[in-house]
Protein backbone atom coordinates (compact mmCIF):
# COMPACT_ATOMS: atom_id res chain seq x y z
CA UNK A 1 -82.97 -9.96 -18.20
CA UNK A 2 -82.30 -14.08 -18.22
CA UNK A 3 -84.41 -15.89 -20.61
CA UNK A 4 -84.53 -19.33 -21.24
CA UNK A 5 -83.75 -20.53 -24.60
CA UNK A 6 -83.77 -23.90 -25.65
CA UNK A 7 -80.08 -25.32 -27.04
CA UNK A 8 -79.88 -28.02 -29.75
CA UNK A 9 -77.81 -31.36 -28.96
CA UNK A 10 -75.88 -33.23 -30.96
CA UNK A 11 -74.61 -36.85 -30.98
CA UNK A 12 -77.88 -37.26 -29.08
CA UNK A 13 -78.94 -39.67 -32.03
CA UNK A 14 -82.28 -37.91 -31.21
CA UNK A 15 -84.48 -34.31 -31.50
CA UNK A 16 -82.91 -33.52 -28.15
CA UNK A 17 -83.00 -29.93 -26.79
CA UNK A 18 -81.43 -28.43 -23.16
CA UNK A 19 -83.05 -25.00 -21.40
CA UNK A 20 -80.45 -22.60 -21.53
CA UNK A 21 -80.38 -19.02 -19.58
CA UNK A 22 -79.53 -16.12 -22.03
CA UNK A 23 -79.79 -12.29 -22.06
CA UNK A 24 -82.28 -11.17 -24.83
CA UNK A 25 -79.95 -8.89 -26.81
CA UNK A 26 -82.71 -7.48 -29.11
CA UNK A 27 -85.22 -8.66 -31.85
CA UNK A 28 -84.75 -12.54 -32.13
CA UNK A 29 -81.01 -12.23 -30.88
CA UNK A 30 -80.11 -13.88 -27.54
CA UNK A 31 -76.61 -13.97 -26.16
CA UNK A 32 -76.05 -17.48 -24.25
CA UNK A 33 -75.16 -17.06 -20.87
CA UNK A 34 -74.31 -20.93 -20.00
CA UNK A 35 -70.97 -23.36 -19.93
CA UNK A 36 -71.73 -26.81 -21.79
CA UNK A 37 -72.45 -29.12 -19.55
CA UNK A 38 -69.24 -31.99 -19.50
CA UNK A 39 -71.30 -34.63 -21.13
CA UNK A 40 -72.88 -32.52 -23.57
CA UNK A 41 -72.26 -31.41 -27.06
CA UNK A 42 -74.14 -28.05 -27.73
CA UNK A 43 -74.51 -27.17 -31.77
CA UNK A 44 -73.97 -23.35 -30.77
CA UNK A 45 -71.03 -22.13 -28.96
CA UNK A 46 -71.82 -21.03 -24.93
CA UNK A 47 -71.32 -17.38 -24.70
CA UNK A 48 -72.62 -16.88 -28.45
CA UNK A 49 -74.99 -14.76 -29.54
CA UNK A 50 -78.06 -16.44 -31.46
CA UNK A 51 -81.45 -16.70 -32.75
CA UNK A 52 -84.17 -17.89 -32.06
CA UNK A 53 -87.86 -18.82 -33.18
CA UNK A 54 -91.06 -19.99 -31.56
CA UNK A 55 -90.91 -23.80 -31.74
CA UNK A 56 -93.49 -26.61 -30.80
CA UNK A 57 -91.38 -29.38 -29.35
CA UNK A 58 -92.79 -33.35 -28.98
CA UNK A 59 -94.14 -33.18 -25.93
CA UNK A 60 -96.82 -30.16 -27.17
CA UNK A 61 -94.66 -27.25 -25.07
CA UNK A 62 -93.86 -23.86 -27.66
CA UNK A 63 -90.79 -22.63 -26.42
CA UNK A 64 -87.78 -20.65 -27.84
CA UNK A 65 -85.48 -22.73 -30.01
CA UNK A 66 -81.93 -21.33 -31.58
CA UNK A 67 -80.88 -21.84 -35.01
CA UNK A 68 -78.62 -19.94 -36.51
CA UNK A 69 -76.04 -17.66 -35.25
CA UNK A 70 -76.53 -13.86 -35.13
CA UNK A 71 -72.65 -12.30 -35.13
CA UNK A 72 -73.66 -9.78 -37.13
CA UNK A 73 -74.79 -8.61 -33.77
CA UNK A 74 -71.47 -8.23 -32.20
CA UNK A 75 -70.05 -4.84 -31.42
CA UNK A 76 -67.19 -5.40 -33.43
CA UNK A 77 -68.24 -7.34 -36.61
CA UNK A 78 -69.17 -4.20 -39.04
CA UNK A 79 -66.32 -3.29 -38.01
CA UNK A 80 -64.05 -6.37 -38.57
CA UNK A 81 -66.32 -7.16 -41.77
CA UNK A 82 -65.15 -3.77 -43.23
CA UNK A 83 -61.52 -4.03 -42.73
CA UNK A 84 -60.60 -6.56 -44.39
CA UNK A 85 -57.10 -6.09 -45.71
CA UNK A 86 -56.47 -3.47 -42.86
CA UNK A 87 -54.80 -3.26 -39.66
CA UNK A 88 -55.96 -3.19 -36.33
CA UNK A 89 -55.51 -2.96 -32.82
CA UNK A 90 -57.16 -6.01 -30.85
CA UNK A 91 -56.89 -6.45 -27.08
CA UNK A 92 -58.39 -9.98 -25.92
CA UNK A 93 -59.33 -11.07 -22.58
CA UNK A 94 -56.65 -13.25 -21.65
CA UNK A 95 -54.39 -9.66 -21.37
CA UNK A 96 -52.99 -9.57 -25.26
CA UNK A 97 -52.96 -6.53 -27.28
CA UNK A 98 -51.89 -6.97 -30.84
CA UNK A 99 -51.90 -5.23 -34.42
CA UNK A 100 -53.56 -8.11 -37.35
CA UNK A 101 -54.32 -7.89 -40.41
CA UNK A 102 -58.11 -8.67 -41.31
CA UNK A 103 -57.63 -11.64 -43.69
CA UNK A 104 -61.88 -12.89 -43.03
CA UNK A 105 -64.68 -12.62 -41.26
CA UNK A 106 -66.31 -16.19 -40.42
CA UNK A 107 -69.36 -15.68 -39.04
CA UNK A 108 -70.61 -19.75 -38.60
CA UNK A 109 -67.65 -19.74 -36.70
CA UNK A 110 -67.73 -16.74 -34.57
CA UNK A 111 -64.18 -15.68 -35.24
CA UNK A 112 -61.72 -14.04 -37.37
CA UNK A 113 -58.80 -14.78 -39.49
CA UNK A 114 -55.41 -12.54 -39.40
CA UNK A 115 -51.68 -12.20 -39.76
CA UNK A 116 -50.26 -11.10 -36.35
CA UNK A 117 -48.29 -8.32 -36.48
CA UNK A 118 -46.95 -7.12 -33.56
CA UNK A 119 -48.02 -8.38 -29.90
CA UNK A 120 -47.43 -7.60 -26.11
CA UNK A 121 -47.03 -11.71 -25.60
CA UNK A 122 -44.44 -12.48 -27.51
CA UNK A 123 -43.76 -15.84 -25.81
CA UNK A 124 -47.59 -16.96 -26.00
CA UNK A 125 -46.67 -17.62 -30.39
CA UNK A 126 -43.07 -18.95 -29.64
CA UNK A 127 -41.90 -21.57 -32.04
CA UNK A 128 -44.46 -20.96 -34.02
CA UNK A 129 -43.44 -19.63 -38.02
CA UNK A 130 -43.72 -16.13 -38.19
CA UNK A 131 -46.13 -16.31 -41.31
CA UNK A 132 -48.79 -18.18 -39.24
CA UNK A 133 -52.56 -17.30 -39.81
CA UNK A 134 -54.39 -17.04 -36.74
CA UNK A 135 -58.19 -17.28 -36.02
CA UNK A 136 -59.53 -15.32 -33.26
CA UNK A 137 -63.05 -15.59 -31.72
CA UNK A 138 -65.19 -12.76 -31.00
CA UNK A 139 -66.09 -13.98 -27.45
CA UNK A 140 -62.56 -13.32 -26.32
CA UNK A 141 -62.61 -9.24 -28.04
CA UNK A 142 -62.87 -6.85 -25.19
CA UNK A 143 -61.63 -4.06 -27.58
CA UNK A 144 -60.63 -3.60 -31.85
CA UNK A 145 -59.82 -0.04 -33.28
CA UNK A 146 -58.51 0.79 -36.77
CA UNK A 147 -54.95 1.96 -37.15
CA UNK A 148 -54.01 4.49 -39.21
């Protein structure tokens, strides 16, 4: 069910908040359901999932406010988080499937780090070295699985 959550801005050079719609994933977790507006710079990343307290804003109004990041949350994150050093099988939802490497989970960023492998789009990482280190976000997993 939408919710409306209330997103910080920055480079407001203000306490500036915008009403957001998100899906209340459980507890104080809400998953962001919104594009950034063009002239806008959001502190949390649309399509993330966050938390969120009970917060009086200036005007008197109590509404919900993020502040931190809840990827811990994420299907895949126990997951990632405990393979580090291992391969897996990622498929993304641009198409790509690929076997990494789990070099770190970042949770403030919402991603993670790995050495590609192998991957059915060759030509999307031509030209670049072979020993690159890649970061990928967890809004783009649609599936990971350990290999064995």
């Amino acid at each position: 069910m939408d919710k409306t959550i209330y997103m910080p801005l920055i480079e407001e050079g203000a306490d500036c908040w915008r009403p957001v719609r998100a899906v209340h994933i459980g507890a104080d977790v809400f998953e962001v359901t919104e594009k950034i507006p063009a002239n806008e710079v959001w502190a949390f990343a649309p399509f993330s999932r966050v938390r969120c307290r009970d917060r009086v804003f200036a005007d008197g109004n109590v509404g919900l406010a993020i502040f931190a990041y809840a990827i811990e949350s994420h299907p895949y994150y126990r997951l990632l988080k405990e393979s580090t050093g291992k391969v897996v099988r990622i498929m993304l939802a641009d198409g790509e499937s690929a076997l990494v490497r789990v070099g770190h989970v970042d949770e403030e960023h919402e991603d993670f780090i790995c050495d590609l492998m192998s991957t059915n789009l060759e030509q999307k990482y031509a030209g670049i070295p072979k020993d690159a280190v890649y970061a990928v976000k967890f809004v783009d997993l649609i599936s990971v699985g350990l290999e064995k």
